[in-house]
C-alpha atoms as a PDB file:
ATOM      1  CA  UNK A   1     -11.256 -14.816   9.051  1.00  0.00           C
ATOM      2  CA  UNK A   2      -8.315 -12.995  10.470  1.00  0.00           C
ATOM      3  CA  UNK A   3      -4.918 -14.079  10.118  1.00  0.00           C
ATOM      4  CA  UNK A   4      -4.122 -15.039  13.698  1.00  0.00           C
ATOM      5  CA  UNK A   5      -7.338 -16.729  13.936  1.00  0.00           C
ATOM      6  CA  UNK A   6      -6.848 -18.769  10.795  1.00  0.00           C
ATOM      7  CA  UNK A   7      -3.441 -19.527  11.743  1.00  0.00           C
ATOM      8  CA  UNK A   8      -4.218 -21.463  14.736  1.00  0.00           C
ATOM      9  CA  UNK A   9      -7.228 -23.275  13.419  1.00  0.00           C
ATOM     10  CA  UNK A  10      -4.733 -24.468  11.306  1.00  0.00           C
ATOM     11  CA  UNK A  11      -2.549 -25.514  14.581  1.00  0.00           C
ATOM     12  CA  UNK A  12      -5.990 -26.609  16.226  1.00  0.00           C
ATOM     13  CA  UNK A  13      -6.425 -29.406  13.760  1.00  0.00           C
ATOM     14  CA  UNK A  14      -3.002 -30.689  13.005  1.00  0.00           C
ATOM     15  CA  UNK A  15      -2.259 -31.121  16.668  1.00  0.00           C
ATOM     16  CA  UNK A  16      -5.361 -32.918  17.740  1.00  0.00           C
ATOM     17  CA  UNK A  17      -3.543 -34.024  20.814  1.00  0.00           C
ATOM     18  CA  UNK A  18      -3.705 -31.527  22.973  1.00  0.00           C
ATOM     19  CA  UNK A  19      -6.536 -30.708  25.207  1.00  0.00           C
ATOM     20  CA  UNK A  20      -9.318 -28.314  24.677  1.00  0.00           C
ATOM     21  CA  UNK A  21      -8.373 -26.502  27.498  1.00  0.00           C
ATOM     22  CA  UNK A  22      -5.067 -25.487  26.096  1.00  0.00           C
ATOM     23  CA  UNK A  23      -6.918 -24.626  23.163  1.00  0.00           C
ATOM     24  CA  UNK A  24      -9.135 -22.208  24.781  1.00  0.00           C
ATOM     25  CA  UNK A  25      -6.196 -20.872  26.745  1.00  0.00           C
ATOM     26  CA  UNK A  26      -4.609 -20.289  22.919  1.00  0.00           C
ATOM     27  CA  UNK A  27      -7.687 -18.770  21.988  1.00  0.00           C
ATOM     28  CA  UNK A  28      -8.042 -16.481  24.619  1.00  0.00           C
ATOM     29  CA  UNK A  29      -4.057 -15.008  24.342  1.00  0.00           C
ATOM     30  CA  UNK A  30      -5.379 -14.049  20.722  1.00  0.00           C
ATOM     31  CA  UNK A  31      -8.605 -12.585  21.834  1.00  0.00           C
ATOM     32  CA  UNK A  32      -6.459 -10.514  24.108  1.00  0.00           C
ATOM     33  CA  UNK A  33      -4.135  -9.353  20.973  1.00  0.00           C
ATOM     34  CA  UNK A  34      -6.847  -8.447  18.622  1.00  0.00           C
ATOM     35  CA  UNK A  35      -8.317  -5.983  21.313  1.00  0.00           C
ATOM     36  CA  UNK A  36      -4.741  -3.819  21.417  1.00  0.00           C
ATOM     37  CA  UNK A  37      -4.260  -0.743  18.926  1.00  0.00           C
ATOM     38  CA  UNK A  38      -1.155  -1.872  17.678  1.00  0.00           C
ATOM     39  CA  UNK A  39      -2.842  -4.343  14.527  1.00  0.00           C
ATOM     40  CA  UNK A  40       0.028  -5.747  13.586  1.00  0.00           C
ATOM     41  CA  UNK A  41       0.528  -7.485  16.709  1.00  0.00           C
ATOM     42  CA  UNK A  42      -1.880 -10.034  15.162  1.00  0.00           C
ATOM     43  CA  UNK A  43       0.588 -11.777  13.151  1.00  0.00           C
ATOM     44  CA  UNK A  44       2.332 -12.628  16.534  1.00  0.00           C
ATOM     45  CA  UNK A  45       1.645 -15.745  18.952  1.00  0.00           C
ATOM     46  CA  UNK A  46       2.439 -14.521  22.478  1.00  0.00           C
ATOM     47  CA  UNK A  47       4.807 -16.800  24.637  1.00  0.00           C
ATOM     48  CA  UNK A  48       1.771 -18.841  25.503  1.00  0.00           C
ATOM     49  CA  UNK A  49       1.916 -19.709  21.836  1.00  0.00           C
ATOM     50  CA  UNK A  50       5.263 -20.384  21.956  1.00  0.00           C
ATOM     51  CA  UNK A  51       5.194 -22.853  24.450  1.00  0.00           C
ATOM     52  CA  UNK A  52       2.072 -24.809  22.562  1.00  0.00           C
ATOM     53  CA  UNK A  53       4.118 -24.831  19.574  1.00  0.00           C
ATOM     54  CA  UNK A  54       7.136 -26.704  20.837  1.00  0.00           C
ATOM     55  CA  UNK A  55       6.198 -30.199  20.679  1.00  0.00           C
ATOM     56  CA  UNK A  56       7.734 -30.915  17.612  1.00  0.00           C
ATOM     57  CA  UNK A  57       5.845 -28.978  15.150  1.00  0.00           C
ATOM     58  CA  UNK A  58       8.502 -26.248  15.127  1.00  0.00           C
ATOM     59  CA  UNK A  59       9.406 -26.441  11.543  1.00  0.00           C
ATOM     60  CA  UNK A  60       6.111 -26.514  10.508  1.00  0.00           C
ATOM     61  CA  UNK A  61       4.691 -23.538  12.156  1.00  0.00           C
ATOM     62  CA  UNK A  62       7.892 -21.327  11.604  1.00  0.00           C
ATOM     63  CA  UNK A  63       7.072 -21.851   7.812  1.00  0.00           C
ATOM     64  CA  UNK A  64       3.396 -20.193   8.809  1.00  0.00           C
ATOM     65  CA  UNK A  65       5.147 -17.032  10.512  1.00  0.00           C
ATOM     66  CA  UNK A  66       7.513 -16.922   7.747  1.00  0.00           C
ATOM     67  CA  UNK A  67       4.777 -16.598   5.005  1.00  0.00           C
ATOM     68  CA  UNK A  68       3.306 -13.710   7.359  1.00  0.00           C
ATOM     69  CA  UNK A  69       6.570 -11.954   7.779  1.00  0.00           C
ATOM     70  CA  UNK A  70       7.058 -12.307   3.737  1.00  0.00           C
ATOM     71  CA  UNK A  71       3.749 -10.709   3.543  1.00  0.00           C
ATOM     72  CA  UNK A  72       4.227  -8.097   6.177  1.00  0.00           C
ATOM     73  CA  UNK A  73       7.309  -6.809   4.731  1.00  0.00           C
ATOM     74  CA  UNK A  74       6.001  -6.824   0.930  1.00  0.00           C
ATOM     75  CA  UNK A  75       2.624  -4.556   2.510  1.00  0.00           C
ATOM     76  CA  UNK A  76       4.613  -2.375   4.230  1.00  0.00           C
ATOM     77  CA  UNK A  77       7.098  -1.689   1.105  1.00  0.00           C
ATOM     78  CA  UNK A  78       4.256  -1.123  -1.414  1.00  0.00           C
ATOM     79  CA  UNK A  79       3.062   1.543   1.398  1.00  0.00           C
ATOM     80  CA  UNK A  80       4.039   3.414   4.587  1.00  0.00           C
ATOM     81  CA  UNK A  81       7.517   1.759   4.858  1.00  0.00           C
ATOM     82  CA  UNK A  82       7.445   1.274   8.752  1.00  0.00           C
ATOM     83  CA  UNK A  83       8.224  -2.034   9.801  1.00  0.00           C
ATOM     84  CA  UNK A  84       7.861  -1.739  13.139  1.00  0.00           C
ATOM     85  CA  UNK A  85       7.124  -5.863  13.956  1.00  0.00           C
ATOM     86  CA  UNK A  86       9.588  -7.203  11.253  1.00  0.00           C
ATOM     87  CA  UNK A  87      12.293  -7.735  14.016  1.00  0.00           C
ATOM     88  CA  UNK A  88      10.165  -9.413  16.283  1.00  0.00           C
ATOM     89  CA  UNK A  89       8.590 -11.292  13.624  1.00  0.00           C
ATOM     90  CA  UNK A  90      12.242 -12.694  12.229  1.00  0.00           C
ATOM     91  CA  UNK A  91      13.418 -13.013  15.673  1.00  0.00           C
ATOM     92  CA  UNK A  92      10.375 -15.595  16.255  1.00  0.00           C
ATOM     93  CA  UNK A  93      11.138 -17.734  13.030  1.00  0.00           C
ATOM     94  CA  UNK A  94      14.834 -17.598  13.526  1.00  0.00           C
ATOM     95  CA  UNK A  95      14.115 -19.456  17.257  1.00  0.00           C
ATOM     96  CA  UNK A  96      11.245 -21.425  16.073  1.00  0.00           C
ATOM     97  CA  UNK A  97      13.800 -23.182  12.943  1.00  0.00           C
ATOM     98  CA  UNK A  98      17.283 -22.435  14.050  1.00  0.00           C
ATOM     99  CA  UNK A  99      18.964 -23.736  10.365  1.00  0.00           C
ATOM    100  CA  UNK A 100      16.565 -21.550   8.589  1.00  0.00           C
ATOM    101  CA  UNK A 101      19.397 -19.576   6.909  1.00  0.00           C
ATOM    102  CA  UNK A 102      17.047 -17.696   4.111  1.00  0.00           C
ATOM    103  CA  UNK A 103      14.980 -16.097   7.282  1.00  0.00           C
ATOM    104  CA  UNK A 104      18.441 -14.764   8.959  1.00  0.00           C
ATOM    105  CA  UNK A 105      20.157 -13.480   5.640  1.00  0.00           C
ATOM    106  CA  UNK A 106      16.657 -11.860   4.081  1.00  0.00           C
ATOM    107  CA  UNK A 107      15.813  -9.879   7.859  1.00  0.00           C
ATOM    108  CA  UNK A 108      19.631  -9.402   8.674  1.00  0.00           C
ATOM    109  CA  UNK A 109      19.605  -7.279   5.214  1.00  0.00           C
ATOM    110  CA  UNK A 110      16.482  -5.670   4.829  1.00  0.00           C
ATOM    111  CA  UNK A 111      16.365  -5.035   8.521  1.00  0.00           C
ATOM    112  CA  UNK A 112      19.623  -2.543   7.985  1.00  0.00           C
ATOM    113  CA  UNK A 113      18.930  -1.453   4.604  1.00  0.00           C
ATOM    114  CA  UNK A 114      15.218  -1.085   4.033  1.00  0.00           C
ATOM    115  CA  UNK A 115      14.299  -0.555   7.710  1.00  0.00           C
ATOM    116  CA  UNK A 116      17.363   1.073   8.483  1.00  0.00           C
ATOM    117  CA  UNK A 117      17.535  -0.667  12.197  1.00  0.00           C
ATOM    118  CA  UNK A 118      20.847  -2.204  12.168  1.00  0.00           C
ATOM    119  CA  UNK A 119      20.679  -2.751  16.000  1.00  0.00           C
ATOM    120  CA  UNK A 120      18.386  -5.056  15.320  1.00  0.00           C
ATOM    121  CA  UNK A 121      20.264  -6.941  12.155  1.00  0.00           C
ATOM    122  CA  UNK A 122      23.435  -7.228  14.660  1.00  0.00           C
ATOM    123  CA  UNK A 123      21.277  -8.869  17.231  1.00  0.00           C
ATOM    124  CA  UNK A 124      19.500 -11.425  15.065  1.00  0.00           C
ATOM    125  CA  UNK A 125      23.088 -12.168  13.054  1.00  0.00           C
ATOM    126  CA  UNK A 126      24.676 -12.642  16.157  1.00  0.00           C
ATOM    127  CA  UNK A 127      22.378 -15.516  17.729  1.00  0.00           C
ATOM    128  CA  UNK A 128      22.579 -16.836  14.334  1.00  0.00           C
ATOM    129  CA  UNK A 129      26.470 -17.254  14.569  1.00  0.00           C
ATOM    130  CA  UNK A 130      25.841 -18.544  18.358  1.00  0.00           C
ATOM    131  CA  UNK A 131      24.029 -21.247  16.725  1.00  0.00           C
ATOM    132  CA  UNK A 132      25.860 -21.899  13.428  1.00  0.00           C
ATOM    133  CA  UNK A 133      29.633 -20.565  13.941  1.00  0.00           C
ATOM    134  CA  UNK A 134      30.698 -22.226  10.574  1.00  0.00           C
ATOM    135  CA  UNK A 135      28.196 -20.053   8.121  1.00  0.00           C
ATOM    136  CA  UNK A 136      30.393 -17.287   6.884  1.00  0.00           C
ATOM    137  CA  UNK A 137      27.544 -15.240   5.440  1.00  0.00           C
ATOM    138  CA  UNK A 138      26.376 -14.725   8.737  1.00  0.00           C
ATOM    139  CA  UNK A 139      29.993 -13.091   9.660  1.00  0.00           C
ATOM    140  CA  UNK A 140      29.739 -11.344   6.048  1.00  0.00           C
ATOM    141  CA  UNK A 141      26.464  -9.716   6.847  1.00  0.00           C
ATOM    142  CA  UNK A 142      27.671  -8.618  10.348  1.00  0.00           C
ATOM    143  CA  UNK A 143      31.045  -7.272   9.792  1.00  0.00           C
ATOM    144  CA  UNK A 144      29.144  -5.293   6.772  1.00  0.00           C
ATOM    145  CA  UNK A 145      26.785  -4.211   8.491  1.00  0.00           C
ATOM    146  CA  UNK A 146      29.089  -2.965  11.508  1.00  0.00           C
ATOM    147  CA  UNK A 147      31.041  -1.470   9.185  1.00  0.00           C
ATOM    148  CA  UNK A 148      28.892   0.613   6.729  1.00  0.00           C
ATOM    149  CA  UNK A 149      25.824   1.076   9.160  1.00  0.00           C
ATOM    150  CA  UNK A 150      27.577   1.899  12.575  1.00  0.00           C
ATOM    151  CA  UNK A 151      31.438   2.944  11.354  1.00  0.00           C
ATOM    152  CA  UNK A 152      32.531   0.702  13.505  1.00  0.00           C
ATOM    153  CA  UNK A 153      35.755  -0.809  11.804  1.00  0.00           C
ATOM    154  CA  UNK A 154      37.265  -2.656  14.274  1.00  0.00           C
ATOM    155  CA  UNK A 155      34.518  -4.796  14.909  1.00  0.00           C
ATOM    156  CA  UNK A 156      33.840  -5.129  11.365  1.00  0.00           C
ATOM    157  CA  UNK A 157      37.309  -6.625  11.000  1.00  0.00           C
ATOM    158  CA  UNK A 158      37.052  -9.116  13.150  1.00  0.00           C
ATOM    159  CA  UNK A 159      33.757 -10.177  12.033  1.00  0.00           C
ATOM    160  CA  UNK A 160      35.013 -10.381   7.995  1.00  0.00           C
ATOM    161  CA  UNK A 161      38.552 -12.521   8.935  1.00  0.00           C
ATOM    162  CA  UNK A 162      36.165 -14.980  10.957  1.00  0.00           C
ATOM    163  CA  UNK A 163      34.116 -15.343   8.399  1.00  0.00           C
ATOM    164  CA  UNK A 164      36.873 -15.300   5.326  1.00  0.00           C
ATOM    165  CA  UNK A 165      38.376 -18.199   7.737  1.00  0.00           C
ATOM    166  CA  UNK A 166      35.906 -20.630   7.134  1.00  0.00           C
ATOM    167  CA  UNK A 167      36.001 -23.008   4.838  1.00  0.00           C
ATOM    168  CA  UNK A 168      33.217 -22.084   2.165  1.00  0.00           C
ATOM    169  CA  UNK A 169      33.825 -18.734   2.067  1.00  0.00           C
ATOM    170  CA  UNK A 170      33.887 -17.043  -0.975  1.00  0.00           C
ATOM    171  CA  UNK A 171      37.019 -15.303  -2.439  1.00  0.00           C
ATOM    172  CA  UNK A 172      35.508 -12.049  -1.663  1.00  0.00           C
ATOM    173  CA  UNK A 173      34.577 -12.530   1.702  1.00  0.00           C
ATOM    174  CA  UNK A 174      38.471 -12.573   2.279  1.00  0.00           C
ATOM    175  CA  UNK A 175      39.205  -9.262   0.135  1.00  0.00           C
ATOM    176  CA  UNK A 176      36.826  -7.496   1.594  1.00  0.00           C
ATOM    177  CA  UNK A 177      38.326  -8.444   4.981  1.00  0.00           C
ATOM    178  CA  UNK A 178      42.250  -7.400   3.678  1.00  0.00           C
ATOM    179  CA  UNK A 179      40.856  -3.982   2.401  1.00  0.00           C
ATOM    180  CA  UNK A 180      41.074  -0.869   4.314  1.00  0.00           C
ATOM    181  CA  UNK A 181      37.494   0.038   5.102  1.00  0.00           C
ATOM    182  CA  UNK A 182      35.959   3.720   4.654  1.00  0.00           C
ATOM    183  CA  UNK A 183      32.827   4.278   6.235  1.00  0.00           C
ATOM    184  CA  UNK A 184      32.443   7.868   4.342  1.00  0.00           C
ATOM    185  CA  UNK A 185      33.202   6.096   0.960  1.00  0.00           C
ATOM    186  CA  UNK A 186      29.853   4.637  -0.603  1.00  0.00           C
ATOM    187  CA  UNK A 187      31.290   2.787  -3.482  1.00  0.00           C
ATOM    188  CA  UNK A 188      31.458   0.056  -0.899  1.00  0.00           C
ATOM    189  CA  UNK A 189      27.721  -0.004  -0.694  1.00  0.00           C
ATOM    190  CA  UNK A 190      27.595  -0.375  -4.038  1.00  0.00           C
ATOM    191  CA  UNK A 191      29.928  -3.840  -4.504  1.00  0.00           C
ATOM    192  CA  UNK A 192      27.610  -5.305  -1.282  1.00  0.00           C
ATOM    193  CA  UNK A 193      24.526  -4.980  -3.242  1.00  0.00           C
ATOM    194  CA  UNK A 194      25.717  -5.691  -6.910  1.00  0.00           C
ATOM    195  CA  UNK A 195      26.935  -8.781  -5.310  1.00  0.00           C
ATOM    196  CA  UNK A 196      23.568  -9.504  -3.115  1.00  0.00           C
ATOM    197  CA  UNK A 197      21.647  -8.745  -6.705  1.00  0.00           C
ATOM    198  CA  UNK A 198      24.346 -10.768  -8.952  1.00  0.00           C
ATOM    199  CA  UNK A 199      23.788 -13.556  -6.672  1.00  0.00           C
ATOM    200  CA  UNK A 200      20.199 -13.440  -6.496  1.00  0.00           C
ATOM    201  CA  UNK A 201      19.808 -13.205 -10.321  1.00  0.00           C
ATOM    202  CA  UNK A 202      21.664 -15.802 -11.343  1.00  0.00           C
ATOM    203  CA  UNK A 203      19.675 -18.556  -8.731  1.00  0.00           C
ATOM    204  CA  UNK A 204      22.406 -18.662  -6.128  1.00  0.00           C
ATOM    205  CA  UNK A 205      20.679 -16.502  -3.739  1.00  0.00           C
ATOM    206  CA  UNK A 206      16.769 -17.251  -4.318  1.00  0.00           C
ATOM    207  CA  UNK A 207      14.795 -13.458  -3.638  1.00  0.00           C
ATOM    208  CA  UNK A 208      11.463 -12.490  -4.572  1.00  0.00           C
ATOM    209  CA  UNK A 209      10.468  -9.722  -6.738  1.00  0.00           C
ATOM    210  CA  UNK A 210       9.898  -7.389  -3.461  1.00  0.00           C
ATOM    211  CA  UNK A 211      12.971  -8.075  -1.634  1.00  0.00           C
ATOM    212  CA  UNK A 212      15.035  -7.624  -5.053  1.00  0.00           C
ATOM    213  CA  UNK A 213      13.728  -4.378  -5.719  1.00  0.00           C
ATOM    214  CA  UNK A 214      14.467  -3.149  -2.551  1.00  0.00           C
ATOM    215  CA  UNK A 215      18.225  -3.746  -3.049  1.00  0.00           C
ATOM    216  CA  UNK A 216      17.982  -2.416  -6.162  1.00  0.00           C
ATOM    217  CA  UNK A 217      16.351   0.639  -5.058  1.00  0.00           C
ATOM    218  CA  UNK A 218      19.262   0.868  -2.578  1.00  0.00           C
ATOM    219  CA  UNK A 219      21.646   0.346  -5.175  1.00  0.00           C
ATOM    220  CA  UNK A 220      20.422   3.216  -7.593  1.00  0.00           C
ATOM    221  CA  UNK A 221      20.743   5.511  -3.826  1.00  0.00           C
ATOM    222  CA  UNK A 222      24.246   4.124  -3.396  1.00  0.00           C
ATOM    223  CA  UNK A 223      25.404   5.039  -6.995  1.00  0.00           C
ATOM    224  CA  UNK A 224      23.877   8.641  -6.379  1.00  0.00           C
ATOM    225  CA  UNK A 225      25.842   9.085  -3.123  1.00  0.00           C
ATOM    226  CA  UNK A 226      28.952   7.763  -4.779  1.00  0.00           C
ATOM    227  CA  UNK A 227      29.158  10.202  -7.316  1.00  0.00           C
ATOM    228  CA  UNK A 228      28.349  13.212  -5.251  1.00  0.00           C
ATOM    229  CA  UNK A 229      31.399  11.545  -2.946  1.00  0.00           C
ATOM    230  CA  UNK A 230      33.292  11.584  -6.305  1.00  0.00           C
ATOM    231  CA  UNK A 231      31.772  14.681  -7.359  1.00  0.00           C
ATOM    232  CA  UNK A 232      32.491  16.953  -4.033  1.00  0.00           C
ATOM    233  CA  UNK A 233      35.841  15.869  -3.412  1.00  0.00           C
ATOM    234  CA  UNK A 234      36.990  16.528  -6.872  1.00  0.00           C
ATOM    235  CA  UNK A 235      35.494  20.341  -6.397  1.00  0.00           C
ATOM    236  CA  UNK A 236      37.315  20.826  -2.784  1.00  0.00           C
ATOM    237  CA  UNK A 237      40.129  19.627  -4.567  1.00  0.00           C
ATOM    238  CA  UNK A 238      40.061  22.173  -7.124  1.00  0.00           C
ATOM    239  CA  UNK A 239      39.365  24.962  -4.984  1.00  0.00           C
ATOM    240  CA  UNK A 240      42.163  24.237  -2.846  1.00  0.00           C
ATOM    241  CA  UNK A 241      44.384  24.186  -5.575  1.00  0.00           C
ATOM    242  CA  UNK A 242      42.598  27.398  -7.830  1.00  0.00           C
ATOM    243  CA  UNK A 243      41.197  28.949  -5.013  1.00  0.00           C
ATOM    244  CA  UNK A 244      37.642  29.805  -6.730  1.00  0.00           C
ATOM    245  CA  UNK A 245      34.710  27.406  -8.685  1.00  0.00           C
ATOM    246  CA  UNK A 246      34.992  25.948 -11.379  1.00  0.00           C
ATOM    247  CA  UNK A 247      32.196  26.868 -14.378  1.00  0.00           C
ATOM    248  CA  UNK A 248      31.189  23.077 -14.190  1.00  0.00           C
ATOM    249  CA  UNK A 249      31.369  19.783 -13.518  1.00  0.00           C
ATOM    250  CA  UNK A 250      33.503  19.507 -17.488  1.00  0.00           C
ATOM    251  CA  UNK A 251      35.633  21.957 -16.021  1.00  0.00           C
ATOM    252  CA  UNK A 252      36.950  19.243 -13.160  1.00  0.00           C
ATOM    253  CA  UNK A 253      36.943  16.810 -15.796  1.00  0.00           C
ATOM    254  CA  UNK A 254      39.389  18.981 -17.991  1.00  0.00           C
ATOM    255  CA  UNK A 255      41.287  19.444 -14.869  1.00  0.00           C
ATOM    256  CA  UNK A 256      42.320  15.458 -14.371  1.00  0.00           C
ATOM    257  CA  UNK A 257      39.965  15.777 -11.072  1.00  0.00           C
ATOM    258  CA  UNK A 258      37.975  12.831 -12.444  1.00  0.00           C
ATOM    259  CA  UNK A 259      37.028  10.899 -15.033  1.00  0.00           C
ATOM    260  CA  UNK A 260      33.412  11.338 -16.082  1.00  0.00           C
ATOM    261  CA  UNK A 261      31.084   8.396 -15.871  1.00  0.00           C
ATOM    262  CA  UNK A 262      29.751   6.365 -18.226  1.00  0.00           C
ATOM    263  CA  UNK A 263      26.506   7.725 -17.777  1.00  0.00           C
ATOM    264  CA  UNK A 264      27.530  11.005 -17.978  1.00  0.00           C
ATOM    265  CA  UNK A 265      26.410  13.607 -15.456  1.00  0.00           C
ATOM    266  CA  UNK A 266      23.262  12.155 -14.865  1.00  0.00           C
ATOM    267  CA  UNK A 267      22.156  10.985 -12.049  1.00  0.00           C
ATOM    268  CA  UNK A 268      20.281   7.311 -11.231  1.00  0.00           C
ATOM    269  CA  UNK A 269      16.865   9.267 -10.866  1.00  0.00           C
ATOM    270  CA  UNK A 270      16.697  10.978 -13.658  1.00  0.00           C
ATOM    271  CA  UNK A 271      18.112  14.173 -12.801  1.00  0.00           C
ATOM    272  CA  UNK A 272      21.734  16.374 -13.517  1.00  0.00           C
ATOM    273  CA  UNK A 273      24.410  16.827 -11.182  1.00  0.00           C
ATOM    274  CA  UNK A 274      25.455  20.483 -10.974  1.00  0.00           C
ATOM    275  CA  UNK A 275      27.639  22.695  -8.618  1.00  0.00           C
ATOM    276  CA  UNK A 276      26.072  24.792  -6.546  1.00  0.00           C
ATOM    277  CA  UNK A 277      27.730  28.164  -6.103  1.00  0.00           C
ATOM    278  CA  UNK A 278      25.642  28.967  -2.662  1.00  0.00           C
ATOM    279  CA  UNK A 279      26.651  26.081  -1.092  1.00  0.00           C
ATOM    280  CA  UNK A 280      29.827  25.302  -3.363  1.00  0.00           C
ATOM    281  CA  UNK A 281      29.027  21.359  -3.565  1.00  0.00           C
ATOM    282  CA  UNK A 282      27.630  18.984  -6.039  1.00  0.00           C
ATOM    283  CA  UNK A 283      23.708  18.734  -6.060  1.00  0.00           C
ATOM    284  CA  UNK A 284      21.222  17.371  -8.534  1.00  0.00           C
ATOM    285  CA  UNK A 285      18.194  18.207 -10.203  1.00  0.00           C
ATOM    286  CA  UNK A 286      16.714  14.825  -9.811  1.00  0.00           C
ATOM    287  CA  UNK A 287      14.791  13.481  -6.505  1.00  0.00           C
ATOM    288  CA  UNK A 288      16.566  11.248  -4.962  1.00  0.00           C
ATOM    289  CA  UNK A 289      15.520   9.512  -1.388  1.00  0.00           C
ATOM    290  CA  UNK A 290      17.670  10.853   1.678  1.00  0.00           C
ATOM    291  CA  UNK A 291      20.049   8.505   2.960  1.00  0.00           C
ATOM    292  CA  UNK A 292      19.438   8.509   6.931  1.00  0.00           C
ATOM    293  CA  UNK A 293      22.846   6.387   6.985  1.00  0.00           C
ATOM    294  CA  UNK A 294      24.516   6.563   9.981  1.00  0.00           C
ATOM    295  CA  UNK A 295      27.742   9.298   9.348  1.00  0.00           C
END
């Protein structure tokens, strides 16, 4: 049985009270889907469904779409990565259960890190605030968002002190807000998502197994990006000041450009950082994911 259709046999037999011919209508409006190339689309009701479902059995069916869009998401991470209905999909639980804060924080982050559509994030997380001003994770995830995503300070600003103004908000919520943001500087990346993972680990923020290795795996690109931040302005740095390369990366060190990490020169993946004398900036042996980050 396909998942629409089992779906709303489900929805056929715990609302009894309707009439058949509603049900038929129902029916048909699926029929209708399954016949389109785009397969995915089954997963969807159409507005037809929409209007069936609102008779007080919101809650009920929005926790059906919501263990479809879990499952969409986790297929399309194992595989192609495109998640090309997961906005439409967390747009339609969001309306169908308005206080359903887990669906709004999970697709208002993996929407702008995983599927890298923070349009989209910015439009669910702003109905969200429309209909629950005093969440400040909801401002949090925004003004983030608005800030790493789109360089759009300003707006990211304003979003943070609204949110750092409520009365639940966290102490970092508030720093975060008083910093000066910069876009170009990825160690900000990685406090969001060592905070998103510290939370989930320890219980506060309940994630599955899929969703927190996708932050993870964005972590590990974050720390990679950071140090090649680190790495190339420490080398322009020393050219401006010598005027030629240095022989390597312990060279810069030597030099008080930077300290050297923890982990050495290695990078997250596996590989070695290394300066490149073609292209006279910091590159790595390793194979590590491009960033398609907005710059």
């Amino acid at each position: 049985m396909k998942p629409v259709s089992f779906l709303f046999f489900i929805l056929a037999v715990s609302l009894v009270s309707f009439s058949e011919e509603k049900l038929l209508r129902i029916h048909s409006e699926v029929q209708v889907r399954m016949e389109r190339p785009e397969r995915e689309v089954l997963y969807l009701p159409s507005g037809v469904g929409l209007q069936f479902l609102s008779f007080g059995y919101q809650n009920f069916v929005a926790d059906i779409l919501w263990f479809h869009t879990i499952s969409y998401f986790g297929k399309h991470y194992r595989g192609d990565r495109n998640y090309t209905w997961l906005s439409h999909m967390c747009s339609l639980v969001a309306e169908l259960n308005p206080r359903a804060r887990h669906v709004v924080e999970f697709c208002g982050t993996m929407l702008a890190w995983e599927a890298e559509r923070p349009k989209e994030a910015l439009v669910l997380l702003s109905k969200a605030i429309d209909r629950e001003p005093e969440y400040w994770n909801y401002y949090y995830l925004k003004g983030f968002t608005e800030f790493y995503f789109l360089n759009d300070s300003a707006a990211a600003q304003e979003s943070l002190e609204k949110g750092a103004s409520l009365p639940d908000a966290p102490a970092f919520v508030a720093r975060l807000a008083a910093e000066k943001m910069l876009s170009s500087d990825p160690t900000s990346a990685i406090r969001f998502l060592s905070q998103m993972i510290q939370e989930a680990e320890s219980g506060r923020r309940p994630l599955d197994e899929i969703q927190l290795s996708s932050l993870k795996s964005k972590l590990r690109q974050s720390i990679h990006e950071a140090n090649l931040y680190t790495y190339d302005s420490a080398l322009k740095a020393y050219v401006k000041k010598y005027g030629n390369l240095p022989r390597g990366l312990e060279e810069l060190v030597e030099g008080g450009f930077f300290q050297v990490p923890s982990s050495g020169f290695s990078d997250p993946y596996g590989g070695t950082y290394y300066i490149d004398p073609e292209t006279q900036t910091v590159r790595s042996t390793g194979k590590a994911p491009r960033s398609r980050r907005k710059q």
